[in-house]
Each structure stands twice: as C-alpha cells, then as structure tokens.
PDB file of N, CA and C in Angstrom:
ATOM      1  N   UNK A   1      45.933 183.636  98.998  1.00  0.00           N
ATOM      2  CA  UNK A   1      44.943 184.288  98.167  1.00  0.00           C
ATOM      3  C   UNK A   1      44.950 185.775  98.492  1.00  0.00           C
ATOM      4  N   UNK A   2      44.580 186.554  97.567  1.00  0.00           N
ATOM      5  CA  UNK A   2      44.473 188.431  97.641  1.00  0.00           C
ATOM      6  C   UNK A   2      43.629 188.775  96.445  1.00  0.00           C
ATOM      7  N   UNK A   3      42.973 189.554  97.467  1.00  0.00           N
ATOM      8  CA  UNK A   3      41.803 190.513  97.032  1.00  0.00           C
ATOM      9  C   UNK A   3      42.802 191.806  96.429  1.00  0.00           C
ATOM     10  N   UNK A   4      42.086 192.077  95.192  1.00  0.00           N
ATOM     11  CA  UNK A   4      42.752 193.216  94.789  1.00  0.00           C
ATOM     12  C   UNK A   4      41.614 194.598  94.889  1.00  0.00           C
ATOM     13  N   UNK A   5      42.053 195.681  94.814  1.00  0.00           N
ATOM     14  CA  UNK A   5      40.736 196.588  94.516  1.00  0.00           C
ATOM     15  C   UNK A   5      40.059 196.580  93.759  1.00  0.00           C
ATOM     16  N   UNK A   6      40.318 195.722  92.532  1.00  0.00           N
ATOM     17  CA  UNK A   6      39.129 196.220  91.586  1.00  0.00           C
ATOM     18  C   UNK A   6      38.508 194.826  91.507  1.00  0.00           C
ATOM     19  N   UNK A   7      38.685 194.037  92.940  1.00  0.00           N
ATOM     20  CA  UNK A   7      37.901 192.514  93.045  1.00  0.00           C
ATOM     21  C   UNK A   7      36.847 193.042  94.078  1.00  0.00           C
ATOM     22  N   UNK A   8      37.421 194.190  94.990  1.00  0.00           N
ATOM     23  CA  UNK A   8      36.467 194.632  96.108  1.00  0.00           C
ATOM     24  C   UNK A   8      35.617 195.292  94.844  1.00  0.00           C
ATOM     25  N   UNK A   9      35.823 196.045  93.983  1.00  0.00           N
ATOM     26  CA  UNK A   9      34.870 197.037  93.400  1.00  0.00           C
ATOM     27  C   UNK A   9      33.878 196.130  92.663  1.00  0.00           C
ATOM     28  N   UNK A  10      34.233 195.104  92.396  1.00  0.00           N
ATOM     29  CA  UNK A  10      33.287 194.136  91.264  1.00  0.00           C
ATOM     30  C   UNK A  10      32.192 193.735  93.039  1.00  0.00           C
ATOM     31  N   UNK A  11      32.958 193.572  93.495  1.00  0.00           N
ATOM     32  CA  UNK A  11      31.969 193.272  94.825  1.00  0.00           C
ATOM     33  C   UNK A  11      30.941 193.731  94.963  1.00  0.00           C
ATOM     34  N   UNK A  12      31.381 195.027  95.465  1.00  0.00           N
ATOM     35  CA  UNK A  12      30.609 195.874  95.703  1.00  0.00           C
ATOM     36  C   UNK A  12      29.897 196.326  95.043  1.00  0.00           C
ATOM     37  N   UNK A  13      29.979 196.377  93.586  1.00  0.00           N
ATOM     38  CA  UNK A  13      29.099 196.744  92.490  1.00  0.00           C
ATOM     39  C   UNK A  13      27.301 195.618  92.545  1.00  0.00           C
ATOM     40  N   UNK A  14      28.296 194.232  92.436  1.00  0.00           N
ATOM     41  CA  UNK A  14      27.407 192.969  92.743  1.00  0.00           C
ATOM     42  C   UNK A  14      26.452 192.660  94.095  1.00  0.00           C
ATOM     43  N   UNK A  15      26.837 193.556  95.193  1.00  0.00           N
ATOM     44  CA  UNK A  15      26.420 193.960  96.068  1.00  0.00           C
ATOM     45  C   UNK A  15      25.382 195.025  96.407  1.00  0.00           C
ATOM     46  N   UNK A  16      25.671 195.690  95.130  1.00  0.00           N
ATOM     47  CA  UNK A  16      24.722 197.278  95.552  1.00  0.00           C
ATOM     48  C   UNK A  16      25.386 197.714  96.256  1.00  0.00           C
ATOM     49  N   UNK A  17      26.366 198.037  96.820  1.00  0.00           N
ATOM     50  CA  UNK A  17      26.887 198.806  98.217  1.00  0.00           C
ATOM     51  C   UNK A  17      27.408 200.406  97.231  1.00  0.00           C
ATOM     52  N   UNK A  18      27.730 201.132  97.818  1.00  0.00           N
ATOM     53  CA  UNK A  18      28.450 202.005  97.459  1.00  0.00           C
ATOM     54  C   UNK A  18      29.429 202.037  97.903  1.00  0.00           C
ATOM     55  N   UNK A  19      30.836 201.860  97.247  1.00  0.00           N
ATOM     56  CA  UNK A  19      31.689 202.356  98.033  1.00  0.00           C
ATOM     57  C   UNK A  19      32.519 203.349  97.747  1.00  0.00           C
ATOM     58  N   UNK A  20      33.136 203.944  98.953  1.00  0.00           N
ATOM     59  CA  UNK A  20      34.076 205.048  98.667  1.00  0.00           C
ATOM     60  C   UNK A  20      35.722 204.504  98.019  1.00  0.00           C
ATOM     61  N   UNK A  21      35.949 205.529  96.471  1.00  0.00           N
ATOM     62  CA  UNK A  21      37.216 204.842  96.421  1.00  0.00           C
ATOM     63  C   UNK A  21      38.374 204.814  97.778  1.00  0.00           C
ATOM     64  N   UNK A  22      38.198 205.874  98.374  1.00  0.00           N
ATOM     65  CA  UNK A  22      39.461 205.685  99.546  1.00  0.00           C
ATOM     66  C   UNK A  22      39.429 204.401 100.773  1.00  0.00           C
ATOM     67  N   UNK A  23      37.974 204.076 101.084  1.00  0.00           N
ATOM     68  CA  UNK A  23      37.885 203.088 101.377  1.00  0.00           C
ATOM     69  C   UNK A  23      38.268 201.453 101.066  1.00  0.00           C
ATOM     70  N   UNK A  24      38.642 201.671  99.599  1.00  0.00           N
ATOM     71  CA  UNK A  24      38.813 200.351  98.829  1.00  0.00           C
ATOM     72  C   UNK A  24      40.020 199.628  99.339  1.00  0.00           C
ATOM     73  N   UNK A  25      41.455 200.505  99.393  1.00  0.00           N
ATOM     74  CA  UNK A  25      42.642 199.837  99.975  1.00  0.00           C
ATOM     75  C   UNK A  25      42.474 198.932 101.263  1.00  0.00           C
ATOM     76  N   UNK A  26      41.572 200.083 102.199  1.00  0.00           N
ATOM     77  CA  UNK A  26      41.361 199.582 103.743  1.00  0.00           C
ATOM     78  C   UNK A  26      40.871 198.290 103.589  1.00  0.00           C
ATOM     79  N   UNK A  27      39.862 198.310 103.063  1.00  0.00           N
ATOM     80  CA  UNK A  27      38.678 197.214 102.844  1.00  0.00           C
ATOM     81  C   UNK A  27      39.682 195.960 102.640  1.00  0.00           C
ATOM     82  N   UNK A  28      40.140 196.042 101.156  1.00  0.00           N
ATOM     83  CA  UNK A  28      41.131 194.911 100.685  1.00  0.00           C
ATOM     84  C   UNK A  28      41.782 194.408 101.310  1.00  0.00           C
ATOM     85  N   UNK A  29      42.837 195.323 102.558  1.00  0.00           N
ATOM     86  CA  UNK A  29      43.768 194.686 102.958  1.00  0.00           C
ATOM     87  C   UNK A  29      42.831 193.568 104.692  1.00  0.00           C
ATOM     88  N   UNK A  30      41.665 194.575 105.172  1.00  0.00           N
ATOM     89  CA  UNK A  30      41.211 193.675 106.027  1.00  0.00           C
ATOM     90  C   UNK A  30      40.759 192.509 105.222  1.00  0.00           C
ATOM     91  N   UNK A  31      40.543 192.287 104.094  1.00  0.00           N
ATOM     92  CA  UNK A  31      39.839 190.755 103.860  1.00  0.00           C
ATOM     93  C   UNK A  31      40.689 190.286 103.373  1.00  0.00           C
ATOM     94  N   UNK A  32      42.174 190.781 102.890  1.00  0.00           N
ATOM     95  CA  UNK A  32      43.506 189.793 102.972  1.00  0.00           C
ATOM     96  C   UNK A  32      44.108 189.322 104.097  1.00  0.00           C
ATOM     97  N   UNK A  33      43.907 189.975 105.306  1.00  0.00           N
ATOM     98  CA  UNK A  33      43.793 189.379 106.751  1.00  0.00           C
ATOM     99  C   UNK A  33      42.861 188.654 106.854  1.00  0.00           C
ATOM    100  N   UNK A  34      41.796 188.849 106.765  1.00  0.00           N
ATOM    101  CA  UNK A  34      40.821 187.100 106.912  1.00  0.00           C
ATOM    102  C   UNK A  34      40.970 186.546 106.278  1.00  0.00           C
ATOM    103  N   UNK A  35      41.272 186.410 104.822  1.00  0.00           N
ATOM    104  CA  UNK A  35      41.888 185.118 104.582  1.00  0.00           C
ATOM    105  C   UNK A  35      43.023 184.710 104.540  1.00  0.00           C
ATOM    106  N   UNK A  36      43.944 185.418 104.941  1.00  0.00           N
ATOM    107  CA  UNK A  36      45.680 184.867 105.503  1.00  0.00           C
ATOM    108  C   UNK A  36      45.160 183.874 106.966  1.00  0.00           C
ATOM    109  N   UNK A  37      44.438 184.296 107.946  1.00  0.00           N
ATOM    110  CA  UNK A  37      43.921 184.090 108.934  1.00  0.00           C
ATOM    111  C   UNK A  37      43.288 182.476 108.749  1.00  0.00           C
ATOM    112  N   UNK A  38      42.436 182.511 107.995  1.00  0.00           N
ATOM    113  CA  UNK A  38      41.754 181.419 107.243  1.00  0.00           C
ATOM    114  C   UNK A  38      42.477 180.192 106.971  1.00  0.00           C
ATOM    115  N   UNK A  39      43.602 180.647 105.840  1.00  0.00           N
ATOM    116  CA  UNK A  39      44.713 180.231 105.558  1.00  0.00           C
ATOM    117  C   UNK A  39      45.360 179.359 106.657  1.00  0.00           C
ATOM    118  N   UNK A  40      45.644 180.176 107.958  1.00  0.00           N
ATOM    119  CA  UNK A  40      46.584 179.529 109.342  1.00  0.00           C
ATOM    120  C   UNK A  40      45.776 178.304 109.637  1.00  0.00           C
ATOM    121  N   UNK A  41      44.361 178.745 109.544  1.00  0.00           N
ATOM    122  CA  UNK A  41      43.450 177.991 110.040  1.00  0.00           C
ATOM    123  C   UNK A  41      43.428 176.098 109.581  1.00  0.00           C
ATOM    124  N   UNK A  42      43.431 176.564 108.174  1.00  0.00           N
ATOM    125  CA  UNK A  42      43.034 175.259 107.287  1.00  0.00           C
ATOM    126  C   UNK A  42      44.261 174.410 107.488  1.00  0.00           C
ATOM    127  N   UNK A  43      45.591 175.127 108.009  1.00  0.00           N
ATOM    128  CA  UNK A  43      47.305 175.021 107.776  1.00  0.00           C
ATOM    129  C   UNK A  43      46.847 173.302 109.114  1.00  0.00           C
ATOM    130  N   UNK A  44      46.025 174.151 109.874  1.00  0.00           N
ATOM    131  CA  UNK A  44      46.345 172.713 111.648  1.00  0.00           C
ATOM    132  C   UNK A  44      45.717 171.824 110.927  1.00  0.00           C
ATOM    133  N   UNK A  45      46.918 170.922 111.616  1.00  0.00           N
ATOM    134  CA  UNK A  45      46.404 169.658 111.667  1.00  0.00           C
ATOM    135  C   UNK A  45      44.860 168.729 112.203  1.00  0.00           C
ATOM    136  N   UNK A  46      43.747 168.291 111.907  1.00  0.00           N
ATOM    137  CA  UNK A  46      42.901 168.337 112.785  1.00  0.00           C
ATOM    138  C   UNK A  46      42.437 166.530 112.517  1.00  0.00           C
ATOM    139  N   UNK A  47      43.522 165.761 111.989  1.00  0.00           N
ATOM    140  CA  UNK A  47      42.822 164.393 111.844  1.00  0.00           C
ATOM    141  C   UNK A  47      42.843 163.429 112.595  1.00  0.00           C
ATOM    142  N   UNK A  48      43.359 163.906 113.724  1.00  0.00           N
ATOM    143  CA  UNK A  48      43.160 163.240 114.914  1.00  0.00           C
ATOM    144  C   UNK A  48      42.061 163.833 115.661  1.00  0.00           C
ATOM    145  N   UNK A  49      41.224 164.692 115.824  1.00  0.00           N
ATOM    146  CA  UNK A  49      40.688 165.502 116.363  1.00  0.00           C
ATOM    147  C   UNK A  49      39.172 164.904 116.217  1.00  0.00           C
ATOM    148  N   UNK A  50      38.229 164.620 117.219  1.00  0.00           N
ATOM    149  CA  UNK A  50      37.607 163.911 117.124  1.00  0.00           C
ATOM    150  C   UNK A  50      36.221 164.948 117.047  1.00  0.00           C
ATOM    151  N   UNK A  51      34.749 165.176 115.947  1.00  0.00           N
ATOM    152  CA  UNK A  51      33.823 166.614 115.894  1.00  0.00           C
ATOM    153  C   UNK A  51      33.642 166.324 116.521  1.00  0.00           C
ATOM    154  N   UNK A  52      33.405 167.331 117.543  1.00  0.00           N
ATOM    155  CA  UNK A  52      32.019 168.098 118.550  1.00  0.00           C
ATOM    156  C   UNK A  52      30.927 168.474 118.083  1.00  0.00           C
ATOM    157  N   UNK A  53      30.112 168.460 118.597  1.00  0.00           N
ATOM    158  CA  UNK A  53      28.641 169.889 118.540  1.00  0.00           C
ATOM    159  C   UNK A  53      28.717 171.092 119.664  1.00  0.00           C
ATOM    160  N   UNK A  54      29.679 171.188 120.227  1.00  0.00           N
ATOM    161  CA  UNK A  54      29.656 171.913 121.201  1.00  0.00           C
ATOM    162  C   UNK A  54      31.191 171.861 122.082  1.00  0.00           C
ATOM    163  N   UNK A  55      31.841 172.728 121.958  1.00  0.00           N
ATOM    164  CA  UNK A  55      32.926 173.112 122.746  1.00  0.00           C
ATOM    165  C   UNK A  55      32.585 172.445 124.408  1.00  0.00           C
ATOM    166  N   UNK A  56      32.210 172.848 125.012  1.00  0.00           N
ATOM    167  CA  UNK A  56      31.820 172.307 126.280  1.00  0.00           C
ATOM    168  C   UNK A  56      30.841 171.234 126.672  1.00  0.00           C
ATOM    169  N   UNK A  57      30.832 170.494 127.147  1.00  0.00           N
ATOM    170  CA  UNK A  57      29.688 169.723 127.684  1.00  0.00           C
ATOM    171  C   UNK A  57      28.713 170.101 128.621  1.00  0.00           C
ATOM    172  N   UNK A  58      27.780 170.510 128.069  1.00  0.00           N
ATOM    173  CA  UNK A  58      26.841 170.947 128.262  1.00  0.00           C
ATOM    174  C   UNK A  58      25.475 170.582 127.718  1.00  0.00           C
ATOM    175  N   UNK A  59      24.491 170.404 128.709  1.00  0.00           N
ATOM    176  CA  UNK A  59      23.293 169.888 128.274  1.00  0.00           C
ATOM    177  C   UNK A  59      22.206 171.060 128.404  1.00  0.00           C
ATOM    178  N   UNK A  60      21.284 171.085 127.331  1.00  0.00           N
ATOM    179  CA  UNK A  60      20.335 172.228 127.681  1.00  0.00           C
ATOM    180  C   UNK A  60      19.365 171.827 128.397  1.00  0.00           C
ATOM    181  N   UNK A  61      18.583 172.798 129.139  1.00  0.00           N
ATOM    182  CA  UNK A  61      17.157 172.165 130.045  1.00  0.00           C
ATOM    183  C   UNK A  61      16.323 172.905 129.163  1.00  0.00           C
ATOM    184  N   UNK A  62      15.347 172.243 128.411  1.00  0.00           N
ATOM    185  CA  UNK A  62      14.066 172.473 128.026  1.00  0.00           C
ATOM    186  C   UNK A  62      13.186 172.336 128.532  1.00  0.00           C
ATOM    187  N   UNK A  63      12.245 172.958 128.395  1.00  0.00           N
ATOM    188  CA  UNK A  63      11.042 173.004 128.992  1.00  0.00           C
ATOM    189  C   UNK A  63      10.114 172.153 128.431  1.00  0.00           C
ATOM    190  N   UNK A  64       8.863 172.323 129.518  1.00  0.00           N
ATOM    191  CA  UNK A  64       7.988 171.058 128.500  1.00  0.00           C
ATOM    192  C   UNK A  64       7.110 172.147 127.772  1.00  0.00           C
ATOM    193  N   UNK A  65       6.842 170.837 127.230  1.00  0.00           N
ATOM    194  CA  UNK A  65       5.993 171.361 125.805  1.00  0.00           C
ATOM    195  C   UNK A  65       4.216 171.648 125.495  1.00  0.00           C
ATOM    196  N   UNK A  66       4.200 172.990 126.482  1.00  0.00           N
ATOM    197  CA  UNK A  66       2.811 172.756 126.859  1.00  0.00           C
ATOM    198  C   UNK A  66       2.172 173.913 125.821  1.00  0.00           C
ATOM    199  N   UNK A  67       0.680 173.888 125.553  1.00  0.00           N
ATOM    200  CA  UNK A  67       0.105 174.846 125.287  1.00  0.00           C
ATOM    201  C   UNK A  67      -0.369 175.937 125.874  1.00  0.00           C
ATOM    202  N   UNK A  68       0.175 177.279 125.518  1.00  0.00           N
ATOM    203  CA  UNK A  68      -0.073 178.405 126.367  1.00  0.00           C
ATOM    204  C   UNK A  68      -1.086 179.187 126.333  1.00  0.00           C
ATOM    205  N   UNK A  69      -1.252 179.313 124.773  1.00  0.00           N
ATOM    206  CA  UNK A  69      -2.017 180.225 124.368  1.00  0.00           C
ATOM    207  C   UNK A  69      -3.178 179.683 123.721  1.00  0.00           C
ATOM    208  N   UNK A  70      -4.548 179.878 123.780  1.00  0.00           N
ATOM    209  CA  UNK A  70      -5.315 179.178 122.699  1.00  0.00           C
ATOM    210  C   UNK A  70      -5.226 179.620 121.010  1.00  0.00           C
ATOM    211  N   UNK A  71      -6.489 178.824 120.373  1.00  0.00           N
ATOM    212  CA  UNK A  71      -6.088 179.264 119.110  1.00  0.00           C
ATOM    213  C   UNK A  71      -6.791 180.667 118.880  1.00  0.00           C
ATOM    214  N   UNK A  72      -6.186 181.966 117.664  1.00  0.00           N
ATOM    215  CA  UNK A  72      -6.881 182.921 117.453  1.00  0.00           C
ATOM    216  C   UNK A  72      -7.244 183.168 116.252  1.00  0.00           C
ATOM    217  N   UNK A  73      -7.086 182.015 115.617  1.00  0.00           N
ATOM    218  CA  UNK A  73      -7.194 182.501 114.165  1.00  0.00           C
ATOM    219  C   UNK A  73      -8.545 183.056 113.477  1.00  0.00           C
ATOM    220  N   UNK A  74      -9.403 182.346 114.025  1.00  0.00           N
ATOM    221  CA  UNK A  74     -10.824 183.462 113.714  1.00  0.00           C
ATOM    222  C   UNK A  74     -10.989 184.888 114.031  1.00  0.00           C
ATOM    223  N   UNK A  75     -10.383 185.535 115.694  1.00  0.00           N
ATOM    224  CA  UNK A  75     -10.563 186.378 115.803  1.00  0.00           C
ATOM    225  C   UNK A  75      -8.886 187.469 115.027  1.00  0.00           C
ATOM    226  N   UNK A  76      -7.745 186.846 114.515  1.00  0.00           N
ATOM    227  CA  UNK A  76      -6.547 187.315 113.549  1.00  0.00           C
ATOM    228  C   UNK A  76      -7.440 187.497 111.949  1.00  0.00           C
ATOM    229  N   UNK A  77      -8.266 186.606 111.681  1.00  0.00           N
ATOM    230  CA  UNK A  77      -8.857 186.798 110.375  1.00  0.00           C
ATOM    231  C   UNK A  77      -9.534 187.431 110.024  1.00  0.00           C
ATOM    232  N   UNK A  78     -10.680 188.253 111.286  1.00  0.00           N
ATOM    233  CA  UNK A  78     -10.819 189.545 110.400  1.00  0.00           C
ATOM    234  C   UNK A  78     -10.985 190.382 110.558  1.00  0.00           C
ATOM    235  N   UNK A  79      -9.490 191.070 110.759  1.00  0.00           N
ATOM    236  CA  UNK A  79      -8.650 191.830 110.715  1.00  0.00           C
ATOM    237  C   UNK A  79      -8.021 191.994 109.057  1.00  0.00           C
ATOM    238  N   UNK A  80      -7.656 190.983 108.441  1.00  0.00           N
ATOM    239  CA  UNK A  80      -6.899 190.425 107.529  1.00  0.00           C
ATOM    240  C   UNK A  80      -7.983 190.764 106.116  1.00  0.00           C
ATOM    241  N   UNK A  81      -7.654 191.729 105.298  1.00  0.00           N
ATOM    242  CA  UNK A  81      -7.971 192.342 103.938  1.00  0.00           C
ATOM    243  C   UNK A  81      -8.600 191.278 103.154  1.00  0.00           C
ATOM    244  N   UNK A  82      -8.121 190.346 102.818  1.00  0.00           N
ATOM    245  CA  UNK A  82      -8.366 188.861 102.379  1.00  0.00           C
ATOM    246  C   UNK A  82      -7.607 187.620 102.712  1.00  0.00           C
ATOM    247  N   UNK A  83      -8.739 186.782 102.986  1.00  0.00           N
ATOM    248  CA  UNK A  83      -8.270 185.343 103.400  1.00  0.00           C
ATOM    249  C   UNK A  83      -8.643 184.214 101.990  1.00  0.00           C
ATOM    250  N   UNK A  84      -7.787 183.387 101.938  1.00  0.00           N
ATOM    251  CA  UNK A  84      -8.426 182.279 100.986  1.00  0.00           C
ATOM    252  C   UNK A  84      -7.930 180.892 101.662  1.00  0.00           C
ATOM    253  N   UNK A  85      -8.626 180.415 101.891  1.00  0.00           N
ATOM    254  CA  UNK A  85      -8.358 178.604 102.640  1.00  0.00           C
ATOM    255  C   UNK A  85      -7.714 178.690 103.922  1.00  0.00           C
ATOM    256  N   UNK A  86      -7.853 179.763 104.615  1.00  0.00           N
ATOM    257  CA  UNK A  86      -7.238 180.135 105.499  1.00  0.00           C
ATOM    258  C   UNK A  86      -6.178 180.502 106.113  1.00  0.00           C
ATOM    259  N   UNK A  87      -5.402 181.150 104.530  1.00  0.00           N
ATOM    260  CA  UNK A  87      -4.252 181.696 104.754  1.00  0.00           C
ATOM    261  C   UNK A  87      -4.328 183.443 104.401  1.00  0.00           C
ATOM    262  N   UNK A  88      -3.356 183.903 104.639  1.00  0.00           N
ATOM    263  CA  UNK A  88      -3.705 185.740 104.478  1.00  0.00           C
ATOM    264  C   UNK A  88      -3.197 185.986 102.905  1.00  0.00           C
ATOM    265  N   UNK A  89      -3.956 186.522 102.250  1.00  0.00           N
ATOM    266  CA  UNK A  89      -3.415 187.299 101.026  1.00  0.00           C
ATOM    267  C   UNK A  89      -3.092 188.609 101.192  1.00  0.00           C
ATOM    268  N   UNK A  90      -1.791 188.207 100.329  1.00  0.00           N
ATOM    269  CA  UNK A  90      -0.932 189.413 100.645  1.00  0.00           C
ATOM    270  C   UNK A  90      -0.336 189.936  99.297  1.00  0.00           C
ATOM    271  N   UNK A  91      -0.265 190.923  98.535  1.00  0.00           N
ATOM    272  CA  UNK A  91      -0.010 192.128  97.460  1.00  0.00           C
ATOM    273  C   UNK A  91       1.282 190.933  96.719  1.00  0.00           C
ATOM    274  N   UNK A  92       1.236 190.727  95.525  1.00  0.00           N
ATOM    275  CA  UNK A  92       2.701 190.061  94.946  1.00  0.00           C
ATOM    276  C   UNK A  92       3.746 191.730  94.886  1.00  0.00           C
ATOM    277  N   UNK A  93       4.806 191.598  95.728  1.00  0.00           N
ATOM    278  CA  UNK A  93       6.272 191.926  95.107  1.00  0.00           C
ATOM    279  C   UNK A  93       6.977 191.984  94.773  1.00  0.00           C
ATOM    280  N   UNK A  94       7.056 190.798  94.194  1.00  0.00           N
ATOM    281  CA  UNK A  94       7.938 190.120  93.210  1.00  0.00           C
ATOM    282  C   UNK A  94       7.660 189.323  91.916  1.00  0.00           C
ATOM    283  N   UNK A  95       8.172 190.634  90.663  1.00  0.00           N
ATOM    284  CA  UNK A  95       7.359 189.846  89.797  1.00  0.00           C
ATOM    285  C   UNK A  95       8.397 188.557  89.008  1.00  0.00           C
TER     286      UNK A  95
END
C-alpha cells in the first residue's frame, strides 16, 4: 500500500491540520514506512502462537479497596452555578 501526496493533503484537510507543502513528501514517505513495516508484520506467521495479555508474567499487587476520603458533595455544590438532581449544570457547546 502507498500514500500519495495528495492522500496526505485530503488528510490533512479532513484533519484540520495545516500542512506545509514541503512537508508533504517527508510525511508520505514516513507513513509508507509504517505501513511497509505493518506489511512485514501481518507477513509472520502467528497460528501456532498461543494470545497473551501480557508479554511477561507478571502479576499486579493491588491494593485494597478502602475508603479514603469522605463524601463532599454538599460542601462541592455550592460552589457550583447550578445544580439539578444533583448533578452540575453546565453551558451546552455543542449544538
């Protein structure tokens, strides 16, 4: 697979980014290296290969599960411009 420049530019357009035209070649050819790379990747064999969750064996130590802090929500609420059912109202930004 290859990225051409004017696949980076549709990108980037779809992106919002700005980019510089002189930048465009550079750009292209590093993400034709990640996916040549990609490519090697998908190439191994892996159906003998039995998943992991984790490269190493390793177990985590968690902690217990205690309560630290009490509750504050009366004294967080008013502070807070408006509350309704006890959640914070907050300005819509998105229309």
């Amino acid at each position: 697979m290859s990225i051409s420049p004017e696949d980076i530019q549709k990108i980037a357009k779809l992106s919002h980014l700005q980019l510089e035209k002189d930048k465009t070649e550079k750009l292209g050819q590093d993400i034709n290296n990640i996916l040549s790379f990609v490519d090697q990747l998908q190439a191994a064999d892996t159906s003998n290969i039995e998943p992991m969750a984790h490269p190493m064996d390793a177990e985590q130590i968690l902690r217990a599960d205690i309560v630290s802090e009490h509750d504050q929500r009366e004294k967080l609420a008013k502070n807070a411009p408006a509350i309704e059912d006890g959640l914070f109202l907050v300005p819509r930004v998105i229309e």
